[in-house]
N, C-alpha and C. Protein backbone atom coordinates (compact mmCIF):
# COMPACT_ATOMS: atom_id res chain seq x y z
N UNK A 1 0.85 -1.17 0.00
CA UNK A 1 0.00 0.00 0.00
C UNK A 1 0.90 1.24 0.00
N UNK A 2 0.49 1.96 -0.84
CA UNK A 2 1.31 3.29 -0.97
C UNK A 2 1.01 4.46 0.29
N UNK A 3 1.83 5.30 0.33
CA UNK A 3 1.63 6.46 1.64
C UNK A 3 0.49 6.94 2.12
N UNK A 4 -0.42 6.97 0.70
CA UNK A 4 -1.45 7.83 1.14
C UNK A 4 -3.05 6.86 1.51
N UNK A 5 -2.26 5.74 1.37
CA UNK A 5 -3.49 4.32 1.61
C UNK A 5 -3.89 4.13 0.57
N UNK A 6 -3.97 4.34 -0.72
CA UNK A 6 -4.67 4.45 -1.83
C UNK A 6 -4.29 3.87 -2.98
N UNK A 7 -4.52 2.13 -3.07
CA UNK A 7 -3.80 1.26 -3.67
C UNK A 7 -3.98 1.63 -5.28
N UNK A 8 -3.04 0.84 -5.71
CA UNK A 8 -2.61 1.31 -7.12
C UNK A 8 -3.64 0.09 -8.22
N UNK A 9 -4.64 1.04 -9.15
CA UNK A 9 -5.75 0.30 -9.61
C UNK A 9 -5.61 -0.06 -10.88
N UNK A 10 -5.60 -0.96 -11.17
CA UNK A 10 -5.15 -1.57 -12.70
C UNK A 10 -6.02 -0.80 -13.65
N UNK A 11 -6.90 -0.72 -13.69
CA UNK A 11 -7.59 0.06 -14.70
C UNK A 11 -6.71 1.22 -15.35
N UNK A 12 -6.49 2.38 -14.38
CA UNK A 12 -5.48 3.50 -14.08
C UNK A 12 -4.40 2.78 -14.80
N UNK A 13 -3.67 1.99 -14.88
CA UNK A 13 -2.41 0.88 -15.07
C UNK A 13 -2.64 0.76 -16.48
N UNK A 14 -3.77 0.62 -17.08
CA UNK A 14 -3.65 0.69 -18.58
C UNK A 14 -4.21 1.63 -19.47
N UNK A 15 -4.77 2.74 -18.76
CA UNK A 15 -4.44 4.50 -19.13
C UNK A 15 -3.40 4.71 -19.37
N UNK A 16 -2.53 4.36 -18.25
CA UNK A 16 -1.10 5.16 -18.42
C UNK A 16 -0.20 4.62 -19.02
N UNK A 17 -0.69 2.98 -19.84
CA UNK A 17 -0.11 2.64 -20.81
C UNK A 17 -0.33 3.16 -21.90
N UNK A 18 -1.28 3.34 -22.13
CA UNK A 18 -2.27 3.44 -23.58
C UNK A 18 -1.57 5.33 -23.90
N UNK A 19 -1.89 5.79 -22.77
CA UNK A 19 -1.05 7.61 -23.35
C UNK A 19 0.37 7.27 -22.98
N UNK A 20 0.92 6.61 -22.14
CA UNK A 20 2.42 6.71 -22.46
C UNK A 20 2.87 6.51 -23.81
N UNK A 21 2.10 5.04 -24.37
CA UNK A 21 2.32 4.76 -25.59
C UNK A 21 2.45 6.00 -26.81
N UNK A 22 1.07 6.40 -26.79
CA UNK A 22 0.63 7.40 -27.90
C UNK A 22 1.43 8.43 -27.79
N UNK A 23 2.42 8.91 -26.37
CA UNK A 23 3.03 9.76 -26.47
C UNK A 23 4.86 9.75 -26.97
N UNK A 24 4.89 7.91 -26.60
CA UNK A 24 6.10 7.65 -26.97
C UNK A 24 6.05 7.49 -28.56
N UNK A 25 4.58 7.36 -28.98
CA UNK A 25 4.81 7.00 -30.92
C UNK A 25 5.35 8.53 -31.57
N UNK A 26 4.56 9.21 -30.95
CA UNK A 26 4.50 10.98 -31.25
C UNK A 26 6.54 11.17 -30.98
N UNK A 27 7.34 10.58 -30.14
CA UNK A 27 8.38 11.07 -29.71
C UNK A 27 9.38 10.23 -30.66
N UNK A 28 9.20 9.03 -31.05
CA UNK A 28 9.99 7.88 -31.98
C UNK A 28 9.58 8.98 -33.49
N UNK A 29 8.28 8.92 -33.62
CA UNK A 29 8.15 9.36 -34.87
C UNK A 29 9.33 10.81 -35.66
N UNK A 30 9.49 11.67 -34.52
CA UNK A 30 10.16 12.66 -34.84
C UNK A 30 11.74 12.46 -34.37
N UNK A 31 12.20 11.57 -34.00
CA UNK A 31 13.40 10.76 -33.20
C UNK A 31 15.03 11.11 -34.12
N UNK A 32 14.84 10.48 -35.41
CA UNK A 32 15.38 10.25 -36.19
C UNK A 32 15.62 12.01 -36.50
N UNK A 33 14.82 12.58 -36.77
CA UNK A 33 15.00 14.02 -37.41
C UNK A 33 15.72 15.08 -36.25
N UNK A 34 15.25 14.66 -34.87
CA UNK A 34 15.79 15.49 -34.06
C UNK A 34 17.17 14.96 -33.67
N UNK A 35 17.25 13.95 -33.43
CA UNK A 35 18.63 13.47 -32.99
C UNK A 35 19.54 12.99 -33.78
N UNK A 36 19.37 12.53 -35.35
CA UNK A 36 20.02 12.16 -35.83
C UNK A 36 20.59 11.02 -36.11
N UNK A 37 20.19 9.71 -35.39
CA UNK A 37 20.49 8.64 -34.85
C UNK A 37 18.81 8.30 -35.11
N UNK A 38 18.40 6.84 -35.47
CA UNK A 38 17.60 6.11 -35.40
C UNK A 38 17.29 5.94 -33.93
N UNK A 39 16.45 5.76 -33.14
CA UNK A 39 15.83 5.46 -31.75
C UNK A 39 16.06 3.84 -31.68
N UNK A 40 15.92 3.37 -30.47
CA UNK A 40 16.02 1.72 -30.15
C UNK A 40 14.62 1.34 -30.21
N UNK A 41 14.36 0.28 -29.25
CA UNK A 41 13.26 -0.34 -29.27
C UNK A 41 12.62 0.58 -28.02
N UNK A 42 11.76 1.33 -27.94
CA UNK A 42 11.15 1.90 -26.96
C UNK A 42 9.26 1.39 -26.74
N UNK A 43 9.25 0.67 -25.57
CA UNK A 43 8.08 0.22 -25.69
C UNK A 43 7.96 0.05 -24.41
N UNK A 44 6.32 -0.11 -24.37
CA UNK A 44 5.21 -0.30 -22.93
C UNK A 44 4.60 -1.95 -23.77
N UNK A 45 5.48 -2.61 -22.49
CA UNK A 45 4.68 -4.15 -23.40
C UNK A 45 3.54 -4.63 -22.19
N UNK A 46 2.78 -4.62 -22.63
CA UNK A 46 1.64 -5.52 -21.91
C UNK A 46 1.80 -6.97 -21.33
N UNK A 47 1.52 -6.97 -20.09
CA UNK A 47 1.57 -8.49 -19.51
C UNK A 47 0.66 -9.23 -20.44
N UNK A 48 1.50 -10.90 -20.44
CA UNK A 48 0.42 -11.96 -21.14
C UNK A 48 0.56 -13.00 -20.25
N UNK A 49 0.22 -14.25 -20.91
CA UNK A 49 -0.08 -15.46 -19.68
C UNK A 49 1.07 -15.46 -19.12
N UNK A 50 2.54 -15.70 -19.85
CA UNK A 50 3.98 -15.78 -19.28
C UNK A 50 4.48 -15.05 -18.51
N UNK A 51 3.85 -13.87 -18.18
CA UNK A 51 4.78 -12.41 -17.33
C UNK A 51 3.57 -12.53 -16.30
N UNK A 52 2.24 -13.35 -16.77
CA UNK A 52 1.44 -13.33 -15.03
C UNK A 52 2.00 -14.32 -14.50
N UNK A 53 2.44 -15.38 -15.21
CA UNK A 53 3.14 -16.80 -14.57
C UNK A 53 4.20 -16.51 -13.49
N UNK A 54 5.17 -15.49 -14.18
CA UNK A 54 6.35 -14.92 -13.70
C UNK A 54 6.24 -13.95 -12.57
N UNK A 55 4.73 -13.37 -12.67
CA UNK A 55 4.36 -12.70 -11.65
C UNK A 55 4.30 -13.54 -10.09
N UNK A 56 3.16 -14.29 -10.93
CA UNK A 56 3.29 -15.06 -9.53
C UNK A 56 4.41 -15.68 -8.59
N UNK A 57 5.21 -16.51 -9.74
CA UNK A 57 6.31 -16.80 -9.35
C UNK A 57 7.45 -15.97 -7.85
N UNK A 58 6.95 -14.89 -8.73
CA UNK A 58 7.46 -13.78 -7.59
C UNK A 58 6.88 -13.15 -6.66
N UNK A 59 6.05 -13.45 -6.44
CA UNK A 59 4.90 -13.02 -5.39
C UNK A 59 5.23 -14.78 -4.31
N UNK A 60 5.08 -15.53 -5.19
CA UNK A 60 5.45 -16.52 -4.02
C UNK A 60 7.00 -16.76 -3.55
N UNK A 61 7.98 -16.00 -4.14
CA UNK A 61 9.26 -16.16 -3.78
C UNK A 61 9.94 -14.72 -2.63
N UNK A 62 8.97 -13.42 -2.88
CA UNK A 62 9.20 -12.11 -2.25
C UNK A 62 8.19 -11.85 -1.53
N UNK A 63 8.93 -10.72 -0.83
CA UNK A 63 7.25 -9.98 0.20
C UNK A 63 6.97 -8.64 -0.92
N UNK A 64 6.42 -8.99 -1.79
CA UNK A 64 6.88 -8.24 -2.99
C UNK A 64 5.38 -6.80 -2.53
N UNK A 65 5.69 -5.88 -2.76
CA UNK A 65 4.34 -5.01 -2.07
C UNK A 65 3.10 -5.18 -3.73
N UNK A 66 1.90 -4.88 -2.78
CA UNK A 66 0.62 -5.20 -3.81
C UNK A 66 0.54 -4.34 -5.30
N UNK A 67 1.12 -3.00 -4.69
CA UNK A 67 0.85 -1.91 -6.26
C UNK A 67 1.73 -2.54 -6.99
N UNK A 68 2.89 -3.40 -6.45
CA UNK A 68 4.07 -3.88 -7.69
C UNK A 68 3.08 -5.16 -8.42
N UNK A 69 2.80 -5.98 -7.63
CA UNK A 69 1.82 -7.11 -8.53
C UNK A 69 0.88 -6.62 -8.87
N UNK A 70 0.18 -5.44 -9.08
CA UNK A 70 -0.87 -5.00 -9.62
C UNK A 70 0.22 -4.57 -11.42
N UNK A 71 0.96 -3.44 -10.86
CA UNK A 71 1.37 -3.21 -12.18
C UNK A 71 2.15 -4.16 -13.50
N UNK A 72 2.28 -5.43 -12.30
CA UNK A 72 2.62 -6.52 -13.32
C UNK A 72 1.18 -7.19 -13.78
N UNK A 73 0.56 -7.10 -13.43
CA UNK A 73 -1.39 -8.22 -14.22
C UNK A 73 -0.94 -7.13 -15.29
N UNK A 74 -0.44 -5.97 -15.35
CA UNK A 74 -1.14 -4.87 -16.35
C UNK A 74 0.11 -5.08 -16.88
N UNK A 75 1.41 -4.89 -16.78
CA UNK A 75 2.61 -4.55 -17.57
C UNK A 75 3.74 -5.63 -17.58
N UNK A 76 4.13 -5.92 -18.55
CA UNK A 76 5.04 -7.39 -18.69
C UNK A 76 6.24 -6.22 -18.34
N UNK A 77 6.86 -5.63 -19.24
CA UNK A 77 7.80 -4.24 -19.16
C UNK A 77 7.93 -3.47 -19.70
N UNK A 78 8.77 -2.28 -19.41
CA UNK A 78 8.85 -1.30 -20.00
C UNK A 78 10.55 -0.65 -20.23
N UNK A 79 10.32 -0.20 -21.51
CA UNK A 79 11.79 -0.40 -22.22
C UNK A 79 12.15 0.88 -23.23
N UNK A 80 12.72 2.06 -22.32
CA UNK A 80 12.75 3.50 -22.99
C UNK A 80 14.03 3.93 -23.20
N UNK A 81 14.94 3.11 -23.78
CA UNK A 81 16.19 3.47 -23.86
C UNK A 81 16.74 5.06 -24.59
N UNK A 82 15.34 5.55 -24.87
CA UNK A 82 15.88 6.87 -25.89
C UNK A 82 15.09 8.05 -24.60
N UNK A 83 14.48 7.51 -23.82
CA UNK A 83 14.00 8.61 -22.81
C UNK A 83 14.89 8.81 -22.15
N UNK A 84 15.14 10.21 -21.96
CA UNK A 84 16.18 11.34 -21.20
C UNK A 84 17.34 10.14 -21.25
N UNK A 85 18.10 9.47 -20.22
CA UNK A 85 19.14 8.71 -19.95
C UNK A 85 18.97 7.10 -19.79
N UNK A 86 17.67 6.73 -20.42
CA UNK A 86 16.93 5.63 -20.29
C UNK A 86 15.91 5.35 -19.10
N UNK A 87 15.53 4.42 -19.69
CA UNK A 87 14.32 3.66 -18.08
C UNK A 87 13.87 2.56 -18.49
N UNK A 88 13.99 1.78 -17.52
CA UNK A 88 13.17 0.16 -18.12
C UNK A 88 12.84 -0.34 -16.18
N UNK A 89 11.40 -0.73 -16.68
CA UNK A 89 10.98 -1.43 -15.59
C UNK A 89 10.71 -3.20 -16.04
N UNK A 90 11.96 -4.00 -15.29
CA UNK A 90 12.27 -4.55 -15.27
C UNK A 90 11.09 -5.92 -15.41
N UNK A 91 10.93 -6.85 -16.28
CA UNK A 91 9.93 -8.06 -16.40
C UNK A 91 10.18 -8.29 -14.61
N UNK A 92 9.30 -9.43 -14.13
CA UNK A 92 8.73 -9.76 -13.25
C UNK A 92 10.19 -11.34 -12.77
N UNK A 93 9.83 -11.56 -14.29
CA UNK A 93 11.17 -13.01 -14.51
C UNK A 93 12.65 -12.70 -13.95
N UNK A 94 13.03 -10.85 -14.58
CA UNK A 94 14.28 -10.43 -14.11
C UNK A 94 14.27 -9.78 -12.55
N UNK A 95 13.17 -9.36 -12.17
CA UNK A 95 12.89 -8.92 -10.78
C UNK A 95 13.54 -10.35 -9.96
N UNK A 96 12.81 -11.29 -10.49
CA UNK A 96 13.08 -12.66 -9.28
C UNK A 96 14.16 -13.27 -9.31
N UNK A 97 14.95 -13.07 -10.75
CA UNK A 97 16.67 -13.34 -10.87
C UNK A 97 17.25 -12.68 -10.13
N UNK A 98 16.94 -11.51 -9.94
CA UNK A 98 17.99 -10.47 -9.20
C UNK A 98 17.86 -10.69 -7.58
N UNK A 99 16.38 -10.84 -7.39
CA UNK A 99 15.96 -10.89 -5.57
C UNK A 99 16.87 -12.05 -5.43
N UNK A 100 16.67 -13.16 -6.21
CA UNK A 100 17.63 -14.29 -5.93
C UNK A 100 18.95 -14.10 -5.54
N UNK A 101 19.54 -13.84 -6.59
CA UNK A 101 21.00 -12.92 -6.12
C UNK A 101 21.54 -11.86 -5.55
N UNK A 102 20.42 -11.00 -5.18
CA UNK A 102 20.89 -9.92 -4.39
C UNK A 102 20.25 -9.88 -3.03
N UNK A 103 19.11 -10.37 -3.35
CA UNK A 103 18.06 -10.30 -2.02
C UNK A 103 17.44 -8.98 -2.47
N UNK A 104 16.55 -8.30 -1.10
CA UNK A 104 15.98 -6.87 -0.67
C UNK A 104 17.08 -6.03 -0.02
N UNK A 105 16.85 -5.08 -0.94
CA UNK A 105 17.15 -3.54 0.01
C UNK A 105 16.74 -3.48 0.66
N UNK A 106 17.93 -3.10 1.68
CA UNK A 106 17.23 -2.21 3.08
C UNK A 106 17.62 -0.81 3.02
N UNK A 107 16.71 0.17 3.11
CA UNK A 107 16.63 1.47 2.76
C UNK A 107 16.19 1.87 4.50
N UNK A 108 17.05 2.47 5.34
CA UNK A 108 16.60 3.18 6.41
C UNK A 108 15.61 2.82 7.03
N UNK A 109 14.55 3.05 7.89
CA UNK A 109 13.70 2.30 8.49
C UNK A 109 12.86 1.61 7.40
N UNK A 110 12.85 1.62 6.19
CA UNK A 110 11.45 0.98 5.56
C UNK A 110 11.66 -0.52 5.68
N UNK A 111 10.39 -1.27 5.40
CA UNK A 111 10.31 -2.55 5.26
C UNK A 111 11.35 -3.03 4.27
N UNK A 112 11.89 -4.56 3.84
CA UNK A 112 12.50 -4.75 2.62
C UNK A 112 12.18 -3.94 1.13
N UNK A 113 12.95 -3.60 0.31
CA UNK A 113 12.65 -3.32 -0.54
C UNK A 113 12.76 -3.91 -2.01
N UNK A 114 12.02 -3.96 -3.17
CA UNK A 114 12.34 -4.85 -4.37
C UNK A 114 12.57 -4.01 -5.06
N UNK A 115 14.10 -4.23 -5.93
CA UNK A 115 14.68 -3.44 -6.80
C UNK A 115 13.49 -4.13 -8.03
N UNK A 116 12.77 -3.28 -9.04
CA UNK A 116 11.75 -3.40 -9.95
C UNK A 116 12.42 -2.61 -11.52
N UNK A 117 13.24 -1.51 -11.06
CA UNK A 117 13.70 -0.59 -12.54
C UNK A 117 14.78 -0.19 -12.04
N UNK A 118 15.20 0.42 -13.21
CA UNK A 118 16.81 0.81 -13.45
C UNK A 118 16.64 1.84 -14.59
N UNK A 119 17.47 2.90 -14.78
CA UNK A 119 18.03 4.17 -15.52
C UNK A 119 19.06 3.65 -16.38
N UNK A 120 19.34 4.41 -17.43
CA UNK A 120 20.35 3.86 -18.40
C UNK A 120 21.79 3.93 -17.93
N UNK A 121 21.56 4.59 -16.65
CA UNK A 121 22.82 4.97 -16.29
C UNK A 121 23.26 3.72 -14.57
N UNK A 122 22.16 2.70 -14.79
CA UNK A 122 22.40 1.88 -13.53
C UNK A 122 22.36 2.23 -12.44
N UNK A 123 21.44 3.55 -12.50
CA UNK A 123 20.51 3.65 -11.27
C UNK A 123 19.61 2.46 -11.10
N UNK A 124 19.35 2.18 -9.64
CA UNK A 124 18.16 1.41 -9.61
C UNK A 124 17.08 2.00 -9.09
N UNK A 125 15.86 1.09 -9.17
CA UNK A 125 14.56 1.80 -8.31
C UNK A 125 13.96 0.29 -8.03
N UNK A 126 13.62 1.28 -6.57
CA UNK A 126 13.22 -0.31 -5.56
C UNK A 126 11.98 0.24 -5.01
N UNK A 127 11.16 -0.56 -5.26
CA UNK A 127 10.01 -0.11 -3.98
C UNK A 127 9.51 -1.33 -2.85
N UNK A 128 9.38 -0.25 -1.74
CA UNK A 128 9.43 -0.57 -0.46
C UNK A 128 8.04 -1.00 0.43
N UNK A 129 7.97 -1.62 1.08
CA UNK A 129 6.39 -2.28 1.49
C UNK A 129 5.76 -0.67 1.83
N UNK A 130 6.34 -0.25 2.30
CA UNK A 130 5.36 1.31 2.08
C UNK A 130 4.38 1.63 1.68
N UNK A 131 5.43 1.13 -0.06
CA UNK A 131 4.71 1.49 -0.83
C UNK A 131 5.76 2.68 -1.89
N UNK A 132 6.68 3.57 -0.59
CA UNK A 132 7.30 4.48 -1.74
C UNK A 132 8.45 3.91 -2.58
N UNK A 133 8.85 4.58 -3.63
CA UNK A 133 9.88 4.40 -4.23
C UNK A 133 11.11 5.17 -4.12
N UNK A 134 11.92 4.67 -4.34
CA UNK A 134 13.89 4.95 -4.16
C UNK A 134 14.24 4.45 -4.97
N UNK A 135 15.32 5.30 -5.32
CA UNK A 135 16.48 5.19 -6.55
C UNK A 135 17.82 5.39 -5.66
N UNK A 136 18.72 4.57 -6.18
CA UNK A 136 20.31 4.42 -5.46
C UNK A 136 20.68 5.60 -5.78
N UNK A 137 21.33 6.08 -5.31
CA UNK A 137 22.71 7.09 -5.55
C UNK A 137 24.01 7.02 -6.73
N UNK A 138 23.84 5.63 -6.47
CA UNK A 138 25.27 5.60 -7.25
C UNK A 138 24.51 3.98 -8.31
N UNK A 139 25.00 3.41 -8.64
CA UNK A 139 24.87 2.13 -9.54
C UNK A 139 25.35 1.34 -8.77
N UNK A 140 24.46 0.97 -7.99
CA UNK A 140 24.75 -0.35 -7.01
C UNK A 140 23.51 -0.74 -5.68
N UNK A 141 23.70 -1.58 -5.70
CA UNK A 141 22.82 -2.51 -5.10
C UNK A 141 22.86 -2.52 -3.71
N UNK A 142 24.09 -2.10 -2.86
CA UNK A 142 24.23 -1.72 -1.75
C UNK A 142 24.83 -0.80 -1.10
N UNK A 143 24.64 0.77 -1.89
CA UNK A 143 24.72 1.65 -1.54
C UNK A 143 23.19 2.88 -0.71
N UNK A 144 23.62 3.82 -0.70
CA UNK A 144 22.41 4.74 -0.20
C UNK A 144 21.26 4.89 -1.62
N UNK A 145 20.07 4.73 -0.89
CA UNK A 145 18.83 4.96 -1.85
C UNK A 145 18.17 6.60 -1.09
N UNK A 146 17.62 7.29 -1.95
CA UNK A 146 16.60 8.79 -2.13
C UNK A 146 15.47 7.91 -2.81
N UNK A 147 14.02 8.61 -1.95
CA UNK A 147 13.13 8.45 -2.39
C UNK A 147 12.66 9.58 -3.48
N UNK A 148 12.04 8.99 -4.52
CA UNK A 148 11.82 9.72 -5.42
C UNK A 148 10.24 9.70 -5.93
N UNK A 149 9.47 8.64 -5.25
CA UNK A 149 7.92 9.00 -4.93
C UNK A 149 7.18 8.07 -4.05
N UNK A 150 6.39 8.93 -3.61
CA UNK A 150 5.73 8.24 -2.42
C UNK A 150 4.85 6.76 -3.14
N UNK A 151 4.37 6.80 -4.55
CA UNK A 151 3.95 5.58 -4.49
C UNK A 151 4.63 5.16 -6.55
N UNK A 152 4.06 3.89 -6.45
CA UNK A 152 4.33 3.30 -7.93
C UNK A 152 3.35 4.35 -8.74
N UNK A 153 2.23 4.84 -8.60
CA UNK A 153 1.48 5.67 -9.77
C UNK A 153 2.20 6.74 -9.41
N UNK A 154 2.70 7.96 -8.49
CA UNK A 154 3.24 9.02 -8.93
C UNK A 154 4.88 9.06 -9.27
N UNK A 155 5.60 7.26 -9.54
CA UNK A 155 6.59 7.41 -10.22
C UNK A 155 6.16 6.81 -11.66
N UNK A 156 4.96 6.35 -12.20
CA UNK A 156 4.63 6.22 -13.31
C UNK A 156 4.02 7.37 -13.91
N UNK A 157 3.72 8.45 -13.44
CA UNK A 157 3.33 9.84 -13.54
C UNK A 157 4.68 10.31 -13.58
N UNK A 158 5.17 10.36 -12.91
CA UNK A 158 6.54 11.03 -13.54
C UNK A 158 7.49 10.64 -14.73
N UNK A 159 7.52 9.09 -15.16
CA UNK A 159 7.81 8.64 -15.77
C UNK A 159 7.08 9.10 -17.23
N UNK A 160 5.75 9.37 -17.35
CA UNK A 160 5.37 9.95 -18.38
C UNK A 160 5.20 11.05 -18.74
N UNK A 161 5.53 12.06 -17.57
CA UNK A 161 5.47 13.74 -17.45
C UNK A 161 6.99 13.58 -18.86
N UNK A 162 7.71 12.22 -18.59
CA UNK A 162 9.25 12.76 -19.18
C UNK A 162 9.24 12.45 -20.60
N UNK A 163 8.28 11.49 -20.89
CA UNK A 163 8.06 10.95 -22.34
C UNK A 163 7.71 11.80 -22.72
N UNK A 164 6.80 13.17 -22.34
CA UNK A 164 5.58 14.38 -22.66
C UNK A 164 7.11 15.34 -23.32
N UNK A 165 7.87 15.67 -22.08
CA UNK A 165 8.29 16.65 -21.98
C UNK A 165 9.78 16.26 -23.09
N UNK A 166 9.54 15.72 -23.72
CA UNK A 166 10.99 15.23 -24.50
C UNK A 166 10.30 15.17 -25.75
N UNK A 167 8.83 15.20 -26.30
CA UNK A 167 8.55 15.10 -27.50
C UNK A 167 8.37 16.69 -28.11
């Protein structure tokens, strides 16, 4: 549950696919002309039977918090290598490789935390039974984390304020 009690609703979850999308076609489309360079693969992929499989998988292997398995029924991943310095929120399959090998963050008093995304630059972002989210400092797994939103929808709101603001 996120800070403000106000769990994260799948419906909402595929709004903010559906205009992230339309805003990332609007930003690829003109890509090439502004930058000069062809764009990568930039996409919002939709969960299917295999990424709910994988969901679960990880729900029975983590204390994984609820808005994160909500945004997996709705989102397999997400993969913006041409936004600002990149962003990809990590499949559900690579979430549970990594908990495996790294375990949970511990971020200051919060509950465990699950590293879920990463920046092109190997930032990570973990969210915490809270509910809020943190990004490392540096590119690493056991250094200091900053929170950077109180829940998974106002870092998926920010995440698309950046797709907006780059086209």
């Amino acid at each position: 549950m996120n800070v403000s009690g106000e769990r994260l609703d799948s419906e909402w979850v595929r709004g903010w696919c559906k205009q992230t999308s339309a805003e990332l076609a609007v930003l690829m489309s003109s890509f090439l002309k502004t930058h000069g360079f062809p764009p990568g693969e930039n996409a919002v992929v939709l969960a299917t039977d295999e990424s709910h499989g994988a969901t679960d998988a990880l729900v029975d292997l983590t204390p994984i918090p609820s808005d994160l398995t909500t945004l997996y029924w709705v989102v397999c991943e997400v993969s913006l290598p041409d936004v600002e310095h990149g962003f990809f929120i990590h499949p559900a399959s690579t979430v549970a490789e990594h908990f495996r090998e790294y375990g949970s963050v511990q971020i200051d008093d919060e509950p465990p935390a699950i590293v879920f995304a990463s920046d092109g630059g190997g930032h990570l972002f973990a969210v915490a039974g809270s509910g809020r989210v943190w990004k490392s400092i540096t590119a690493s797994w056991f250094d200091d984390f900053e929170v950077v939103a109180a829940s998974i929808r106002e870092f998926l709101e920010q995440t698309g304020r950046t797709v907006v603001v780059q086209t």
